[in-house]
Protein backbone atom coordinates (compact mmCIF):
# COMPACT_ATOMS: atom_id res chain seq x y z
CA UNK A 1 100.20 111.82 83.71
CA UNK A 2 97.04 113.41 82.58
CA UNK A 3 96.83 117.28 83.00
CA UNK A 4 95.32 118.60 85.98
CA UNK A 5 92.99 121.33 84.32
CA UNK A 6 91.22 118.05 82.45
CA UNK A 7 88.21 116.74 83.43
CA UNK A 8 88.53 114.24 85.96
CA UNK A 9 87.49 110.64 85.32
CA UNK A 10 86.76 110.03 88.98
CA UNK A 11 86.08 112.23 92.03
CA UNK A 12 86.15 111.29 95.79
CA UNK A 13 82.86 110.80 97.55
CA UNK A 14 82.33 111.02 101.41
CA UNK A 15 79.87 107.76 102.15
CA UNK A 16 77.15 109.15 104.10
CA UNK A 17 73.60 107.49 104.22
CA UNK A 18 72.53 109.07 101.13
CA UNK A 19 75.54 107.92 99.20
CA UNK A 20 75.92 104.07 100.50
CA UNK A 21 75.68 102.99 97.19
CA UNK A 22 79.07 104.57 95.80
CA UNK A 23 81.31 101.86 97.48
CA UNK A 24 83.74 99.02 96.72
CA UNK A 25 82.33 95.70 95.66
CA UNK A 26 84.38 94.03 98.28
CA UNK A 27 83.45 96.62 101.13
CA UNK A 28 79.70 95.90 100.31
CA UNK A 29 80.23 92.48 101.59
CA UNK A 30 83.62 92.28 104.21
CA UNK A 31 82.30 92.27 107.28
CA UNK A 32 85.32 91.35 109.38
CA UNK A 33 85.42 94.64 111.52
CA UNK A 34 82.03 94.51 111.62
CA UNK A 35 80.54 91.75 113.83
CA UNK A 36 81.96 90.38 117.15
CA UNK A 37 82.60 86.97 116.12
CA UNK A 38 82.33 85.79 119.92
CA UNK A 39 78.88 86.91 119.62
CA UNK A 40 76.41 84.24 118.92
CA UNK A 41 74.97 86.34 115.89
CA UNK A 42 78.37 85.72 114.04
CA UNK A 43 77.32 81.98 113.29
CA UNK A 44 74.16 83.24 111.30
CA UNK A 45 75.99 86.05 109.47
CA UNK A 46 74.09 86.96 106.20
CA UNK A 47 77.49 89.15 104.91
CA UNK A 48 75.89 91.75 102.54
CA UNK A 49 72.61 92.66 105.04
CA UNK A 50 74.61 92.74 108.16
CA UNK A 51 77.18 95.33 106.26
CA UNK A 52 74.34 97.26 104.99
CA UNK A 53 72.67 97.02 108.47
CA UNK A 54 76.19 98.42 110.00
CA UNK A 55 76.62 101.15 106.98
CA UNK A 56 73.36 102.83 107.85
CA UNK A 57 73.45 102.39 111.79
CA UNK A 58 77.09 104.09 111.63
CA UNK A 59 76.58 106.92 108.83
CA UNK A 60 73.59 108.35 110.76
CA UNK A 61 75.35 108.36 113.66
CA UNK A 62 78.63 109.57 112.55
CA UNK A 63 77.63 111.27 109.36
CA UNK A 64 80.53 110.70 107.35
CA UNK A 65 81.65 106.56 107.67
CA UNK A 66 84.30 106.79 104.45
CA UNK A 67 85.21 107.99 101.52
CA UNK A 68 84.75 106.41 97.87
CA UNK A 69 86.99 106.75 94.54
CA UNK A 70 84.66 106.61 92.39
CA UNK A 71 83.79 107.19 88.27
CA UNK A 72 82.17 111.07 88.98
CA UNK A 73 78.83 110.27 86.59
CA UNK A 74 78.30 107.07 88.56
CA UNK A 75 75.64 106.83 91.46
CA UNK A 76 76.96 103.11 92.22
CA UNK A 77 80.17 100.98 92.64
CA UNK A 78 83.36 102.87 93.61
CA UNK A 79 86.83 102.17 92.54
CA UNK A 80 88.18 102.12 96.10
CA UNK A 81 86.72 102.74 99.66
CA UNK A 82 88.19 103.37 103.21
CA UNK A 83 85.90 103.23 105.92
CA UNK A 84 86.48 104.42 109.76
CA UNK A 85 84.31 104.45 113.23
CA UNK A 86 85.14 105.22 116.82
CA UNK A 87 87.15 101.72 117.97
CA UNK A 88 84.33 100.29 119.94
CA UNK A 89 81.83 100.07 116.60
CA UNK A 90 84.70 97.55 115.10
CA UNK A 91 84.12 95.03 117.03
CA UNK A 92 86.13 92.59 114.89
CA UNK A 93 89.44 94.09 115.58
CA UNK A 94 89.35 91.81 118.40
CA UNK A 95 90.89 89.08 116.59
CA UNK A 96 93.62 91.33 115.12
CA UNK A 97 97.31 90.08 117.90
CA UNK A 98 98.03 93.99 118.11
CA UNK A 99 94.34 95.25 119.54
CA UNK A 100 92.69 96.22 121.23
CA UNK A 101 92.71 100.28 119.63
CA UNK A 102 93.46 102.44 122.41
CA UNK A 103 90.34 104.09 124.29
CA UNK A 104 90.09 108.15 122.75
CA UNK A 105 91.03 106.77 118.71
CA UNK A 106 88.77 106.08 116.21
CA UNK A 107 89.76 103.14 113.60
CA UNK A 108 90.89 103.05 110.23
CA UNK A 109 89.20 100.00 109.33
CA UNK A 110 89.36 98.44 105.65
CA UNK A 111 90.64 100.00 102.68
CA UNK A 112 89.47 98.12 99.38
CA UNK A 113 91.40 99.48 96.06
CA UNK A 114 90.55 97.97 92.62
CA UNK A 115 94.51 96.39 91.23
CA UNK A 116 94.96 98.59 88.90
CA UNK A 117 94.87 101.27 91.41
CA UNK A 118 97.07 99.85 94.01
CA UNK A 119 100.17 102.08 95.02
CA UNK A 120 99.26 104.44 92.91
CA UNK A 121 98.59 107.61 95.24
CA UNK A 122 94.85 106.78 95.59
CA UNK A 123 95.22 105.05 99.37
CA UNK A 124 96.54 108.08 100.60
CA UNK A 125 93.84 110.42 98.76
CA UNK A 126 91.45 108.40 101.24
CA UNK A 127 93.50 108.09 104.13
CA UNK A 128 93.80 112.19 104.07
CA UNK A 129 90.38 112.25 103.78
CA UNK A 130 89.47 110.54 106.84
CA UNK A 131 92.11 112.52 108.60
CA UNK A 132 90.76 115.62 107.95
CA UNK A 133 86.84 113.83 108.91
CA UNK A 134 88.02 112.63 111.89
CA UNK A 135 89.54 115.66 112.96
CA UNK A 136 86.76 117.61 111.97
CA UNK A 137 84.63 114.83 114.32
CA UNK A 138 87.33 116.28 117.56
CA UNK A 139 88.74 113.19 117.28
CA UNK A 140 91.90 112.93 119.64
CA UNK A 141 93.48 110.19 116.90
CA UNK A 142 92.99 107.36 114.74
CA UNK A 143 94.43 103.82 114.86
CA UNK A 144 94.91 101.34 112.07
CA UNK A 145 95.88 97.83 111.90
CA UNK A 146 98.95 97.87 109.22
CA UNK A 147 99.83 95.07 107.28
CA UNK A 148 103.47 93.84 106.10
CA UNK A 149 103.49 91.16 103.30
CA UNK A 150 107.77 91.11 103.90
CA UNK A 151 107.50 89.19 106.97
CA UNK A 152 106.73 85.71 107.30
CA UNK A 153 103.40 85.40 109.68
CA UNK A 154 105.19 83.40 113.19
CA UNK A 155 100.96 81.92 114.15
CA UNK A 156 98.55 80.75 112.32
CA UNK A 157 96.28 83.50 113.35
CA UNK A 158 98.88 85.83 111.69
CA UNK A 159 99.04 83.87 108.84
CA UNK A 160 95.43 83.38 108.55
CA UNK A 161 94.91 87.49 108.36
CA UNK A 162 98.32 87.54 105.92
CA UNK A 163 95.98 85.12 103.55
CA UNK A 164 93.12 87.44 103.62
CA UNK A 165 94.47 91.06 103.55
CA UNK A 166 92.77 92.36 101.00
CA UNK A 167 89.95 90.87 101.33
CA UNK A 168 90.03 92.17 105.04
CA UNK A 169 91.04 95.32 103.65
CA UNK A 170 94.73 96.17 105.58
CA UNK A 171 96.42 98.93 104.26
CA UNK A 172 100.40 98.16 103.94
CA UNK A 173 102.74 99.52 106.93
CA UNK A 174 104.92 101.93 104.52
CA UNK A 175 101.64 103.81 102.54
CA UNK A 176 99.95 104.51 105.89
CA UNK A 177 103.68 105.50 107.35
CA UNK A 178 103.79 108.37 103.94
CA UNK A 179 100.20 109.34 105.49
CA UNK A 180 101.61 110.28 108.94
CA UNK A 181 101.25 107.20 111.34
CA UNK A 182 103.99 105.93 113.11
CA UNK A 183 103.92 102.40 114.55
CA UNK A 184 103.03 102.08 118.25
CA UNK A 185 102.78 98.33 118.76
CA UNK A 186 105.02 96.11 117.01
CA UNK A 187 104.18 92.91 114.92
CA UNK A 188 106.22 91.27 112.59
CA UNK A 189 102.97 90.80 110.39
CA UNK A 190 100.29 93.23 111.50
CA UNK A 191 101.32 96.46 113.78
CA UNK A 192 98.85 98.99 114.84
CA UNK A 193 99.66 102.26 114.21
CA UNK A 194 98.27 105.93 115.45
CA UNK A 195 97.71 109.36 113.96
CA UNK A 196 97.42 111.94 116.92
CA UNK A 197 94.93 114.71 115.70
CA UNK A 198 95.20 117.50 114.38
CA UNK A 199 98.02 115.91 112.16
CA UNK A 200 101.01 118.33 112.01
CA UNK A 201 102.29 116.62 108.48
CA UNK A 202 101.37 118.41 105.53
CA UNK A 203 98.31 116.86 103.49
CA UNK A 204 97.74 116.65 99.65
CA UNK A 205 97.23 119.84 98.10
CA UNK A 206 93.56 119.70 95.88
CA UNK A 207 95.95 120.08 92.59
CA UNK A 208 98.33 116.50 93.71
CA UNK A 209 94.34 114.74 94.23
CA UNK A 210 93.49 115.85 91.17
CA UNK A 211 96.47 114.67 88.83
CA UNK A 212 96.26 111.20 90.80
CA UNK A 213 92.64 110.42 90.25
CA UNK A 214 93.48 111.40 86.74
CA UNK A 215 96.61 108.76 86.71
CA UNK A 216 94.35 105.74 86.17
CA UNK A 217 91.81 105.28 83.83
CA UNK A 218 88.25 104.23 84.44
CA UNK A 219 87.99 100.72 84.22
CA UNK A 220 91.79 100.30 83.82
C-alpha cells in the first residue's frame, strides 16, 4: 500500500454542473435509470445527449448528482462514478422486480468502476460520499437496487439485468451491506436495499480514503 502522506494519484470529485466532464466513460452513455422506457421518447433515445440532457437538468437542481474517482490533474474522464437523485428522477427503476423506491428516499442509481478498481475500497469511498450529500440534502434515506451474481436469475427479466450489471451499473449486495444498508425487499437476483439518514455506522476516516485512492495506480 502506498503511504498516506504521498501525493495522491487520484482525488474524489463531487459532479456538479461545472464538473460534468470528470465522469466514467460508461456513465456518460448508460441511460437505464434515466428515461421511462414506457414513454414514447424511449424509442428515439440518442444515449449520450439524453444523459447529458439528464446530468445538467439534475445537477442544477440538486447541486451535487455524484461523485467521480478521478486522476487529480485531469479535467475529464473519471476512474469510477456513482450517481444519485430523489426516486422519482429515475424513472427507469421501473423495470427493476424489487421497485418501486419507497416515497421519502432518494436512489443510489449506477455505480461504474474501471476493473482494476473493482473491490478494492473505492465503491465504498463513493457510496460514503453520497451518504454524507444526501444527508446534507435532509434526505430521510436512500435506496439502491443491489445486485447478487451467486444466484441464478429465476425470469428472464432477472436474467436480462444479471447480463447487463455493469453496464447498468448495480453495486453488489455485500459492498453496499459494508456501507450500511440492510436489505428491505428480497430478490434472489436484485434486492433493494435502504440507508435511513443520518447513518449511525461509522464512515471512512479522510486518512482510510486516502491510502485507498493511493492502492491503485492510474491507468492500472
Amino acid at each position: 500500500m502506498a503511504a498516506a502522506s504521498s501525493s495522491p494519484r487520484a482525488s474524489v470529485v463531487a459532479v456538479t454542473h461545472e464538473t460534468l466532464a470528470r465522469i466514467h466513460r460508461r456513465t456518460a452513455t448508460a441511460t437505464f435509470w434515466e428515461l421511462d422506457p414506457l414513454s414514447d421518447a424511449y424509442t428515439h433515445a440518442l444515449p449520450e445527449a439524453d444523459k447529458g440532457a439528464w446530468l445538467v437538468a439534475r445537477a442544477f437542481a440538486q447541486g451535487t448528482v455524484g461523485f467521480s474517482i478521478a486522476e487529480a490533474r485531469s479535467s475529464v474522464g473519471a476512474f469510477a462514478t456513482v450517481l444519485f437523485c430523489p426516486a422519482a428522477d429515475a424513472p427507469g427503476a421501473v423495470r427493476m422486480p424489487t421497485a418501486p423506491a419507497s416515497h421519502d428516499a432518494w436512489l443510489v442509481t449506477s455505480l461504474h468502476i474501471d476493473t482494476a478498481a473493482l473491490r478494492r475500497g473505492w465503491e465504498s469511498v463513493l457510496l460514503d460520499a453520497v451518504i454524507m450529500a444526501a444527508a446534507q440534502r435532509g434526505a430521510d434515506a436512500l435506496e439502491v437496487f443491489g445486485f447478487d451474481p451467486a444466484n441464478e436469475p429465476a425470469s428472464a427479466m432477472s436474467a436480462s439485468i444479471a447480463r447487463e450489471a455493469s453496464s447498468i451499473g448495480l453495486v453488489e449486495v455485500s459492498i453496499l451491506e459494508s456501507a450500511g444498508f440492510t436489505v428491505i425487499r428480497e430478490h434472489p437476483v436484485v434486492p433493494r436495499l435502504r440507508l435511513e439518514l443520518p447513518p449511525t455506522h461509522n464512515m471512512l476516516t479522510a486518512r482510510e480514503v486516502a491510502d485507498l485512492l493511493a492502492e491503485i495506480p492510474v491507468g492500472g
